[in-house]
Protein backbone atom coordinates (compact mmCIF):
# COMPACT_ATOMS: atom_id res chain seq x y z
CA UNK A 1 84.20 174.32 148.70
CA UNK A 2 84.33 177.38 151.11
CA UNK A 3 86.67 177.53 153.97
CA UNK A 4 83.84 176.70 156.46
CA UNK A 5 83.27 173.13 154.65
CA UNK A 6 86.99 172.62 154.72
CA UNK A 7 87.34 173.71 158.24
CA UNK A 8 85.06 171.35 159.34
CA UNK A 9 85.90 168.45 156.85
CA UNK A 10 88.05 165.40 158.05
CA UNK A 11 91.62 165.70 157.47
CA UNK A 12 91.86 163.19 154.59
CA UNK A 13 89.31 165.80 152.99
CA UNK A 14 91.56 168.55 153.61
CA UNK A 15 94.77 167.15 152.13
CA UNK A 16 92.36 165.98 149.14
CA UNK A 17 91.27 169.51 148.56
CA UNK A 18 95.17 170.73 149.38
CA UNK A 19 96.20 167.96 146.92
CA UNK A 20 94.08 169.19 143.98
CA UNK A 21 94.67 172.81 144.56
CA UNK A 22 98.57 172.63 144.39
CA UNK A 23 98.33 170.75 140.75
CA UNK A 24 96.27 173.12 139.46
CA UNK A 25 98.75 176.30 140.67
CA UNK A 26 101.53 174.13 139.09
CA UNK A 27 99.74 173.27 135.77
CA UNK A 28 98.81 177.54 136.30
CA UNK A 29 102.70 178.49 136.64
CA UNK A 30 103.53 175.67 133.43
CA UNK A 31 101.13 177.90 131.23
CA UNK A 32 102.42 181.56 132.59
CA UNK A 33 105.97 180.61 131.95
CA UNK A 34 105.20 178.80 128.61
CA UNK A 35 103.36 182.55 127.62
CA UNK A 36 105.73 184.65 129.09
CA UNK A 37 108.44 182.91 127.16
CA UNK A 38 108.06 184.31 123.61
CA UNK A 39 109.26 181.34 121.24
CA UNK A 40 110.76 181.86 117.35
CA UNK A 41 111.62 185.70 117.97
CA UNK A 42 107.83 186.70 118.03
CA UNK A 43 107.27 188.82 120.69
CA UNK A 44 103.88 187.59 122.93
CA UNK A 45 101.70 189.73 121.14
CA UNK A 46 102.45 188.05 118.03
CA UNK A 47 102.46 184.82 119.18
CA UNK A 48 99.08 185.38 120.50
CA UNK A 49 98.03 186.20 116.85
CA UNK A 50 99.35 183.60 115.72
CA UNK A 51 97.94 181.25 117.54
CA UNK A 52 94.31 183.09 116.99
CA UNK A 53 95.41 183.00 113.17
CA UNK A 54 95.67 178.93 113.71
CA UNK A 55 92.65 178.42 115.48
CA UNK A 56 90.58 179.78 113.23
CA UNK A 57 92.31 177.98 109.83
CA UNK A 58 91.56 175.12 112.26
CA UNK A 59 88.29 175.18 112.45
CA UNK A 60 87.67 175.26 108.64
CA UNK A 61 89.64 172.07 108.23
CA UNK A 62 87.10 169.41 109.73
CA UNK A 63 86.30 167.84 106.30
CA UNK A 64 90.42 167.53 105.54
CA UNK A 65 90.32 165.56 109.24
CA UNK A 66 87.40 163.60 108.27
CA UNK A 67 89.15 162.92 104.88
CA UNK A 68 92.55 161.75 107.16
CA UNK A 69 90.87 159.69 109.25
CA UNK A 70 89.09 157.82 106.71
CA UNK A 71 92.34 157.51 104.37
CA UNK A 72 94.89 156.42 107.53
CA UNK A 73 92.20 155.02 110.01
CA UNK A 74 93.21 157.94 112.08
CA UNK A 75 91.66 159.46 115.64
CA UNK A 76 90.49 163.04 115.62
CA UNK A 77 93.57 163.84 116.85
CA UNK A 78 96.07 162.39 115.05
CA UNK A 79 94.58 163.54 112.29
CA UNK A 80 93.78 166.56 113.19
CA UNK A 81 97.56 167.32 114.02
CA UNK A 82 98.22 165.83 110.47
CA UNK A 83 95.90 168.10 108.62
CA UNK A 84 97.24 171.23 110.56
CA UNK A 85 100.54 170.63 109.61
CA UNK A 86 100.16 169.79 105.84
CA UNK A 87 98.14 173.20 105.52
CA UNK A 88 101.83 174.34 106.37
CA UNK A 89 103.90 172.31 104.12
CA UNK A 90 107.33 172.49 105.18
CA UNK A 91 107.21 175.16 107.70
CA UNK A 92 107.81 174.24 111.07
CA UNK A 93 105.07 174.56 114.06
CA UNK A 94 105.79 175.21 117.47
CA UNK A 95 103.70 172.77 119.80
CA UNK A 96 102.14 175.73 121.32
CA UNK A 97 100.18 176.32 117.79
CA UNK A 98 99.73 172.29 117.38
CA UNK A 99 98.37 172.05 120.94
CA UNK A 100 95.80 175.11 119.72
CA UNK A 101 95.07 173.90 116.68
CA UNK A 102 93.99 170.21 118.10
CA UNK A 103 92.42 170.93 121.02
CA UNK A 104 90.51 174.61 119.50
CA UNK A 105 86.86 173.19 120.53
CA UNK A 106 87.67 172.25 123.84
CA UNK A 107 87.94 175.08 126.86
CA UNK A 108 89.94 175.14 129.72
CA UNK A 109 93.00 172.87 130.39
CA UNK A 110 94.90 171.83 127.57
CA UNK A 111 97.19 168.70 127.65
CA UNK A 112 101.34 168.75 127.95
CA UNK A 113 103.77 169.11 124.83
CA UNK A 114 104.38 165.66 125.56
CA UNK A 115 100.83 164.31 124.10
CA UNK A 116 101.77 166.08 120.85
CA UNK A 117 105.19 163.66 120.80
CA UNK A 118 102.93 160.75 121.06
CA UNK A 119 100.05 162.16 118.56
CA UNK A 120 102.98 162.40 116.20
CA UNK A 121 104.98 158.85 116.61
CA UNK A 122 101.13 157.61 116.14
CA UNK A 123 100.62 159.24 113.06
CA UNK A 124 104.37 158.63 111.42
CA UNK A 125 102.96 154.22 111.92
CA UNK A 126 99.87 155.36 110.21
CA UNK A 127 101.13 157.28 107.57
CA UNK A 128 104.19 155.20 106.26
CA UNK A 129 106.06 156.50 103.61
CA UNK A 130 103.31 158.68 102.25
CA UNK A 131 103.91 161.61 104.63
CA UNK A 132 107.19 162.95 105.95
CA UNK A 133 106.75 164.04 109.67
CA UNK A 134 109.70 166.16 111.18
CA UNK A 135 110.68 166.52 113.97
CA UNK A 136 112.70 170.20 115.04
CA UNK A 137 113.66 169.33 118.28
CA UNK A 138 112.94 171.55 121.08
CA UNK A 139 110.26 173.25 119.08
CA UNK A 140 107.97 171.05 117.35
CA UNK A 141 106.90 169.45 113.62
CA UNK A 142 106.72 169.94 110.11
CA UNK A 143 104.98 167.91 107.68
CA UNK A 144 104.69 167.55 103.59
CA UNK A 145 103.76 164.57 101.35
CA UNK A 146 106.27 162.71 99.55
CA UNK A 147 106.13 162.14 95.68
CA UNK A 148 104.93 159.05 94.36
């Protein structure tokens, strides 16, 4: 929409177009101060790295979700948040590398923290006693499998 077509659009239109454009500055400043923010002591150079680091172990582990989602009766999701964690067995991840390891295939506008808290209580009802999910408050998970 150029400034013509809003010009000359009815008000409702406007504040529509007004509407949409503020949540998407404030979902903009949410990711610039959730970047500029270096979390853990890594500077923002390593946490980029990181994260790149994740992404790609993520994308190797599609037949460990398949395997999760047969053995739970698990989303993609859940058990893709699952299966990036127990590559990690007890070491913590931030949500920032949980958010990029779930949602690597899909561009643009990834989802609050807050849908990683509900992935999570999800998977602890699938899981049971099998799997011990952590929580470390304030900066994310940890996962390992219990003994039999």
């Amino acid at each position: 929409m150029n400034v013509q077509d809003v010009l000359d659009s009815d008000p409702g239109a406007i504040a529509a177009e007004l509407t949409r454009l503020v949540g998407y500055v404030a979902r903009l400043e949410r990711r610039v101060k959730a970047v500029s923010q270096p979390r853990n002591g890594m500077t923002l150079q390593e946490e980029v790295e990181h994260l790149r680091f994740c992404l790609e172990e993520m994308k190797g582990q599609e037949a460990t979700v398949e395997g999760l989602q047969d053995e739970f009766g698990m989303t993609k999701h859940e058990a893709r948040l699952l299966a990036f964690l127990l590559e990690h067995p007890g070491r913590p991840k931030s949500y920032e590398a949980i958010t990029a390891a779930m949602y690597f295939d899909q561009a643009g506008d990834w989802p609050d923290e807050k849908i990683i808290k509900v992935w999570a209580c999800k998977v602890r009802k699938k899981v049971g006693r099998k799997i011990y999910l952590e929580t470390i408050w304030g900066r994310g998970y940890l996962a390992r499998r219990r003994m039999a």
